[in-house]
Protein backbone atom coordinates (compact mmCIF):
# COMPACT_ATOMS: atom_id res chain seq x y z
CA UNK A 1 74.85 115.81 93.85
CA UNK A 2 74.97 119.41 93.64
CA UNK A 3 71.70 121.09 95.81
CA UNK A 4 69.51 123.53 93.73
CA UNK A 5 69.71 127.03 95.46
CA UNK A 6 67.03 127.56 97.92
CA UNK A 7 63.72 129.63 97.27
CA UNK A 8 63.13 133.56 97.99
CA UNK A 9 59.95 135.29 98.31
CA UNK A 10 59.08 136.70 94.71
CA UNK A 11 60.85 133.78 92.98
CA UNK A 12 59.16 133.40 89.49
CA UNK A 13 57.99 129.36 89.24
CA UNK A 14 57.37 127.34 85.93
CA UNK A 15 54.50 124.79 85.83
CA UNK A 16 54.72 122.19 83.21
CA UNK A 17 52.72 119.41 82.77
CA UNK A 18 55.22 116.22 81.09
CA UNK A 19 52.92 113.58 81.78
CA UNK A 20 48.72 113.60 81.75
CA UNK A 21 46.04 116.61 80.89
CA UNK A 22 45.82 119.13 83.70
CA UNK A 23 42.24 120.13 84.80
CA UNK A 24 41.83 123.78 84.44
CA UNK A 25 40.38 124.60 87.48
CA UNK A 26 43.04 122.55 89.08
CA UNK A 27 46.01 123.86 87.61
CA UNK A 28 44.63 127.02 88.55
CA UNK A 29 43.84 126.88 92.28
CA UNK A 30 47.11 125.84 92.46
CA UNK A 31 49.03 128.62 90.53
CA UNK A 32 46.78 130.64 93.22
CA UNK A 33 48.61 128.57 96.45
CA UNK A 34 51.71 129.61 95.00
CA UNK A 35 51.07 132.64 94.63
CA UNK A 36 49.65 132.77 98.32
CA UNK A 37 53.28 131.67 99.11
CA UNK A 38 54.49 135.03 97.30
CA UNK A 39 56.09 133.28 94.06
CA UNK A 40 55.70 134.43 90.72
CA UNK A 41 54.03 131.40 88.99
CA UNK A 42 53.89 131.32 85.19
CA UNK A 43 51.97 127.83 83.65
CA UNK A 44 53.89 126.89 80.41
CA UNK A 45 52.63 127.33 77.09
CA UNK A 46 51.09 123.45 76.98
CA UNK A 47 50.40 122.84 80.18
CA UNK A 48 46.75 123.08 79.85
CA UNK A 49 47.01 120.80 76.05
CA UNK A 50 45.26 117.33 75.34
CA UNK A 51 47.25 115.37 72.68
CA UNK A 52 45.12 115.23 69.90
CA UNK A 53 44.35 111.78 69.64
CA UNK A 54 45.74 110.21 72.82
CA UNK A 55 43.86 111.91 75.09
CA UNK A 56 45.79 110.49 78.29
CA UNK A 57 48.20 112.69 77.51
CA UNK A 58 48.64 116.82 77.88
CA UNK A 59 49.58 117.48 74.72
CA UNK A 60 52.62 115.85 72.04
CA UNK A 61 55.78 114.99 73.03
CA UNK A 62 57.56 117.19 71.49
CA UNK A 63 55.40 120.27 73.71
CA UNK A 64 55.61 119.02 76.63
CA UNK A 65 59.11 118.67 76.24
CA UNK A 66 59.71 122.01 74.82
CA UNK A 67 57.66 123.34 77.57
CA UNK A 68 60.41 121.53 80.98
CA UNK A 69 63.18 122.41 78.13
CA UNK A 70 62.39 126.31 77.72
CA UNK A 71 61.58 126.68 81.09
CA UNK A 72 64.41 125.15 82.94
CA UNK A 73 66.56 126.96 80.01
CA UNK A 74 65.06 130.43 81.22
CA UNK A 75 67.52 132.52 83.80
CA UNK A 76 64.48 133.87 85.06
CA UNK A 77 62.99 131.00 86.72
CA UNK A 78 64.09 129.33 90.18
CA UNK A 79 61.83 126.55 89.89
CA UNK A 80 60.11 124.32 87.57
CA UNK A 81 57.08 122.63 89.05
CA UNK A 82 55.29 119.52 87.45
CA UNK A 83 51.56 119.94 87.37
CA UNK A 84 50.54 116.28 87.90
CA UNK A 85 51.64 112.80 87.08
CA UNK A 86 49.48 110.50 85.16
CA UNK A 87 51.97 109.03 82.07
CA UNK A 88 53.95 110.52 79.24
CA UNK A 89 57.10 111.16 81.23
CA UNK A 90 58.68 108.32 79.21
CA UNK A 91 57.59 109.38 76.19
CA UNK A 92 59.24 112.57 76.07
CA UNK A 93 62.20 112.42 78.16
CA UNK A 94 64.84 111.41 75.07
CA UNK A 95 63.23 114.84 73.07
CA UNK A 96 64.88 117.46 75.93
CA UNK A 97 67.82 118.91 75.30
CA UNK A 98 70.29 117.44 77.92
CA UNK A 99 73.29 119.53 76.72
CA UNK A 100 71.65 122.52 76.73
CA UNK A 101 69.61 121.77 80.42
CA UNK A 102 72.98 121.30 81.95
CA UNK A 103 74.71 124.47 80.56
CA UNK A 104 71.63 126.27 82.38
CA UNK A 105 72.68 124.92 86.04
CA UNK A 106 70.94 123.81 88.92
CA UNK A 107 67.58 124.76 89.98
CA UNK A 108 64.37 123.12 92.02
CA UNK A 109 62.90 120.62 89.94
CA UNK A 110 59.57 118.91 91.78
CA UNK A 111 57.15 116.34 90.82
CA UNK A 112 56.53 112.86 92.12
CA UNK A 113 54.59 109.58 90.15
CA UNK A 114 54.75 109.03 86.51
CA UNK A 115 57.66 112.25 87.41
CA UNK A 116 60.06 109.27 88.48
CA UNK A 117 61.33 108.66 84.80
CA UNK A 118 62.28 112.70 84.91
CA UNK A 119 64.01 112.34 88.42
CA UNK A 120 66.32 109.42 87.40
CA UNK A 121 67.13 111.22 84.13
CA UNK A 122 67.95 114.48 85.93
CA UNK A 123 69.97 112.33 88.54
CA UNK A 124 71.83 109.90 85.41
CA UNK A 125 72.31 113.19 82.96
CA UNK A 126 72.51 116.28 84.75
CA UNK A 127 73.63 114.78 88.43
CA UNK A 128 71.32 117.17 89.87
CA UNK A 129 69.23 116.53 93.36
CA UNK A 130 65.54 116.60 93.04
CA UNK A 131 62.51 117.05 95.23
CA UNK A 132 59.96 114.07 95.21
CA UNK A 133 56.84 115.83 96.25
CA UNK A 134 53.07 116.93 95.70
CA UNK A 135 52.53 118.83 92.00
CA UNK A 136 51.34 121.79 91.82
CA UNK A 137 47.56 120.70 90.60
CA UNK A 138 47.47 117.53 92.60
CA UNK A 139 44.97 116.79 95.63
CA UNK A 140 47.95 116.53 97.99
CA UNK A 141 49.40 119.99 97.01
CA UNK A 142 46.01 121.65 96.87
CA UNK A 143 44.14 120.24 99.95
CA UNK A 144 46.84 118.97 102.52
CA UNK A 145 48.09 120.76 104.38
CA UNK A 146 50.69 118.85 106.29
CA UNK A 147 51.57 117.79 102.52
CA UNK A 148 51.69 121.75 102.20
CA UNK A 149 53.47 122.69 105.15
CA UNK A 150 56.52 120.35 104.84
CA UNK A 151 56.67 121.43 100.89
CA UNK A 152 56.69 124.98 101.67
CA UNK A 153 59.25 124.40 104.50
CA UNK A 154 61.73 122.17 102.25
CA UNK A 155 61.18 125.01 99.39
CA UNK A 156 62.06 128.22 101.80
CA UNK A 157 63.50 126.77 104.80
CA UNK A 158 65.31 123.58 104.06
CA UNK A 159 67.56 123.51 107.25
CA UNK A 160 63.95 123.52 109.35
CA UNK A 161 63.30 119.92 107.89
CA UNK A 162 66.69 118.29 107.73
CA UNK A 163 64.82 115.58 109.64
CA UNK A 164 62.24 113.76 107.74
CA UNK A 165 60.01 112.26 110.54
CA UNK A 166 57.37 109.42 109.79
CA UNK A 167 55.17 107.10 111.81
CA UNK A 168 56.67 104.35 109.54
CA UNK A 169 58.04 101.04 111.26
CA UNK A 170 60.80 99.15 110.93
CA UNK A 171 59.92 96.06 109.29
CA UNK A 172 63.93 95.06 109.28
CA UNK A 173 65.52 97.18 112.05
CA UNK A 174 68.67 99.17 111.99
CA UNK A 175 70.68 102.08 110.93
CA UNK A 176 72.59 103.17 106.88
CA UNK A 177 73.95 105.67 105.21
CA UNK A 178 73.55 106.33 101.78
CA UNK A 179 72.13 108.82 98.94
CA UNK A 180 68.57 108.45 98.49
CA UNK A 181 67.23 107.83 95.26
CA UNK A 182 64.08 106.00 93.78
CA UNK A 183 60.02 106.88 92.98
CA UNK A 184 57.12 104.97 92.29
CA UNK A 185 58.21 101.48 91.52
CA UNK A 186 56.66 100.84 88.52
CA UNK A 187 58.41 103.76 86.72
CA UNK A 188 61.76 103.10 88.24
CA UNK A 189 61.22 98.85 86.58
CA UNK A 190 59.89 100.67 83.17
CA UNK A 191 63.37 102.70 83.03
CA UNK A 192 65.48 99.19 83.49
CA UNK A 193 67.65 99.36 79.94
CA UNK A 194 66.56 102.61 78.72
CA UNK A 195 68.95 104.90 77.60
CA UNK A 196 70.84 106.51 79.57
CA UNK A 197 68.66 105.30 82.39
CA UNK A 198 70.41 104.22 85.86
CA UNK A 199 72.69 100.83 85.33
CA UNK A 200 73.56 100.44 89.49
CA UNK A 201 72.64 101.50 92.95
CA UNK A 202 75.17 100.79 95.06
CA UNK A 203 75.44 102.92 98.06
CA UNK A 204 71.45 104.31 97.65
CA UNK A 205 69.02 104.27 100.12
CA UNK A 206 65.89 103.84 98.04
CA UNK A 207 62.68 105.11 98.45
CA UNK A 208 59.59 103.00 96.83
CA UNK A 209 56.07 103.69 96.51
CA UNK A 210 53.20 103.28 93.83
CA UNK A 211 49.41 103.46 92.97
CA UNK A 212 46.89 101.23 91.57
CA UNK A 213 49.47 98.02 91.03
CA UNK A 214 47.89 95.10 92.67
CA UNK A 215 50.56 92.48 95.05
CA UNK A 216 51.55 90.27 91.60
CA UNK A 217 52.48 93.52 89.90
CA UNK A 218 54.46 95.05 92.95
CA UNK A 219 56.13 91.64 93.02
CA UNK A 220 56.95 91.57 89.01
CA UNK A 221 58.36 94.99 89.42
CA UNK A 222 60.51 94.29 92.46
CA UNK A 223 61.98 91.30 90.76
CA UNK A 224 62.83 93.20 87.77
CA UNK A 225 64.82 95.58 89.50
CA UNK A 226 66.36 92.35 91.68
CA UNK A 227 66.79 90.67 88.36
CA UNK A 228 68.63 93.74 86.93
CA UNK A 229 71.23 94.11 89.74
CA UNK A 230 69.49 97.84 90.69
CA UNK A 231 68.77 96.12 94.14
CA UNK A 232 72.91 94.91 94.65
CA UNK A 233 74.51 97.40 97.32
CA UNK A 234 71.28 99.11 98.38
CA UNK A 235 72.32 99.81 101.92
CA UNK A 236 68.45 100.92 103.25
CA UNK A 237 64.60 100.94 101.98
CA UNK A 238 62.16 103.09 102.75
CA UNK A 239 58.24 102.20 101.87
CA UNK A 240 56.01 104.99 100.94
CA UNK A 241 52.33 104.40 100.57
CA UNK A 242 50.66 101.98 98.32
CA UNK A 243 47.09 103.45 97.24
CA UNK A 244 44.96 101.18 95.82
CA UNK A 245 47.18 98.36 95.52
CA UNK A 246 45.06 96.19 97.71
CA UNK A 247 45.34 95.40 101.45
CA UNK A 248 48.85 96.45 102.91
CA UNK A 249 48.64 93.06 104.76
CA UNK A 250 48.80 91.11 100.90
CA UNK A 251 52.02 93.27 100.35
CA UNK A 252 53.48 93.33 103.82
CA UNK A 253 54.80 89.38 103.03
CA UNK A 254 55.95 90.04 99.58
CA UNK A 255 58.17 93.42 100.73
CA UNK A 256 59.14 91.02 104.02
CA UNK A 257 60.63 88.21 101.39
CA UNK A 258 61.77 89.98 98.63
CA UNK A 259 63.07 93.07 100.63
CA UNK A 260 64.21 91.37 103.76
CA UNK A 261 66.97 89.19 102.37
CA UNK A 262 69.11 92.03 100.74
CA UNK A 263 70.09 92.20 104.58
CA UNK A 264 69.83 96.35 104.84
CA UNK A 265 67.30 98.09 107.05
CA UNK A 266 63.38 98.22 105.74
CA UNK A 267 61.22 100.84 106.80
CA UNK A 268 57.49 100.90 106.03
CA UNK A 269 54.47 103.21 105.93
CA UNK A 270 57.16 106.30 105.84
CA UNK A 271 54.57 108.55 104.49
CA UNK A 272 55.76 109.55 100.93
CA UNK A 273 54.00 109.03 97.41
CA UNK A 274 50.24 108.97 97.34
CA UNK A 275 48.87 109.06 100.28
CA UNK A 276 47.97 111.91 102.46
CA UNK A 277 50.56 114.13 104.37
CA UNK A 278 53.42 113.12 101.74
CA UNK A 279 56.52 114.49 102.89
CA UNK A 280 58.86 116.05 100.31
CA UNK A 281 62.20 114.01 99.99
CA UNK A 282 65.16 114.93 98.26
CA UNK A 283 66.82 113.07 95.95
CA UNK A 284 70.34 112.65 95.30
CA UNK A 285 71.51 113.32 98.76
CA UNK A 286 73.33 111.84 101.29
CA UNK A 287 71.46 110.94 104.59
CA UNK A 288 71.04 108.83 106.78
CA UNK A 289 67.89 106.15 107.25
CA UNK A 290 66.84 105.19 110.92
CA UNK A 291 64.26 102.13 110.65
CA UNK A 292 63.62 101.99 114.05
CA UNK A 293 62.80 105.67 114.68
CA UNK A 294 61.16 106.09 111.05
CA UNK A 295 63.51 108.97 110.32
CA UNK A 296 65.68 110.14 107.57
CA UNK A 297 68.06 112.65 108.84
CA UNK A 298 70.06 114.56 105.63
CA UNK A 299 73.55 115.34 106.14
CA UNK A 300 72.58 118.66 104.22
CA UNK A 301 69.49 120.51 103.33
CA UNK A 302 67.91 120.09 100.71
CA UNK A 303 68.66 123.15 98.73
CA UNK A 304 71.37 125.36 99.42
């Protein structure tokens, strides 16, 4: 997929929030690390909104989706940076103006969580690679700084972390090749059938993490994707971090018997999603997935 150009010192920034209300003081100590990294941040209009009613979300639809819309729209900005995750992704991903988002070319897009349903749609309608990392008012942005340092590296100098090293472990060994593609599992089994959503993954290497889903739920959500077909011609998995979905040794089985037959190479505990020290992965690039090393080495960097 065609790589976003790479960021320059002085770059102006959006912040949007597409998914849950931003805290204040959040969204602002992180407008203030971004500035410390010499961008020009600008929050859109909404991105501070509760919906009126429905107070899990920041604001209606229709704003938040004017807000990604307007800013990725704008020749001005280089980036547009999700605020947090939460949910509303889904509700307002059908309201942007695909047409008009693809006539304004590539640029950095970045968000991780409920921000899967906004990934796969920029991957199925634009064909545009994507960074699945920390948001901008998230702990992992604002207090981590190994989650920092490998965002700010992938963001300025994307050749410096063509390697994407974890202390994950092979739990089926062996090398592929593929283009890496996936989220938090949940949202990637909440897409299956939506418009325009993803149909096939043949060729992917897929990267899988989530929050707060307890070992049934993981295994409901794995089946639907096996059920599906979007696990047929995976060529390699890679297991991000599973936060408050129970003990790792309840879902260690489950990824061993449900993962394990498709016969590719499984790597777990690759330190993505959730937890602390996320790396930043691009999506929509082709790379190649080491089990046995815990590495994903990208033919490319990330942004051009």
């Amino acid at each position: 997929m065609p790589r976003p150009p790479r960021l320059a010192p002085g770059a102006r920034v959006a912040v949007v929030a597409p998914s849950g209300p931003v805290p204040e003081d959040r969204l602002a100590a992180g407008l203030d690390v971004l500035r410390g990294w010499d961008l020009d941040p600008v929050a859109g209009p909404h991105a501070g909104d509760v919906h009126p009613r429905l107070g899990h979300l920041a604001g209606t639809d229709a704003d938040r989706a004017r807000d990604l819309e307007r800013a990725w729209c704008d020749p001005s900005v280089a980036a547009v940076f999700c605020a947090r995750g939460g949910y509303g992704a889904a509700r307002m991903v059908d309201l942007l103006d695909w047409d008009a988002m693809r006539a304004a070319g590539p640029k950095v897009f970045l968000g991780f969580s409920d921000i899967t349903t906004l990934h796969e749609a920029f991957a199925c309608r634009l064909g545009l690679a994507t960074l699945h990392g920390p948001m901008v008012a998230g702990p992992g942005f604002l207090k981590d700084a190994r989650a920092q340092d490998h965002l700010r590296a992938t963001l300025f100098a994307p050749e410096s972390v063509r390697v994407l090293a974890s202390a994950g472990r092979a739990l089926v060994g062996g090398r592929a090749r593929g283009v890496t593609f996936g989220g938090c599992l949940s949202l990637l089994a909440a897409d299956v059938g939506a418009a325009g959503a993803r149909t096939g993954a043949r060729g992917g290497l897929l990267f899988l993490e989530d929050t707060g889903e307890e070992a049934y739920r993981v295994d409901r959500c794995l089946t639907q994707l096996a059920r599906a077909g979007l696990l047929d011609g995976v060529r390699g998995v890679a297991l991000g971090s599973w936060v408050d979905c129970g003990p790792y040794e309840e879902l260690r089985p489950l990824f061993e018997e449900r993962l394990g037959r498709l016969g590719v190479p499984v790597v777990e505990e690759f330190g993505f999603g959730h937890g602390e020290g996320a790396l930043t992965v691009p999506f929509g690039l082709p790379a190649e997935l080491d089990a046995d090393t815990g590495t994903l080495t990208l033919d490319v960097p990330a942004l051009a």
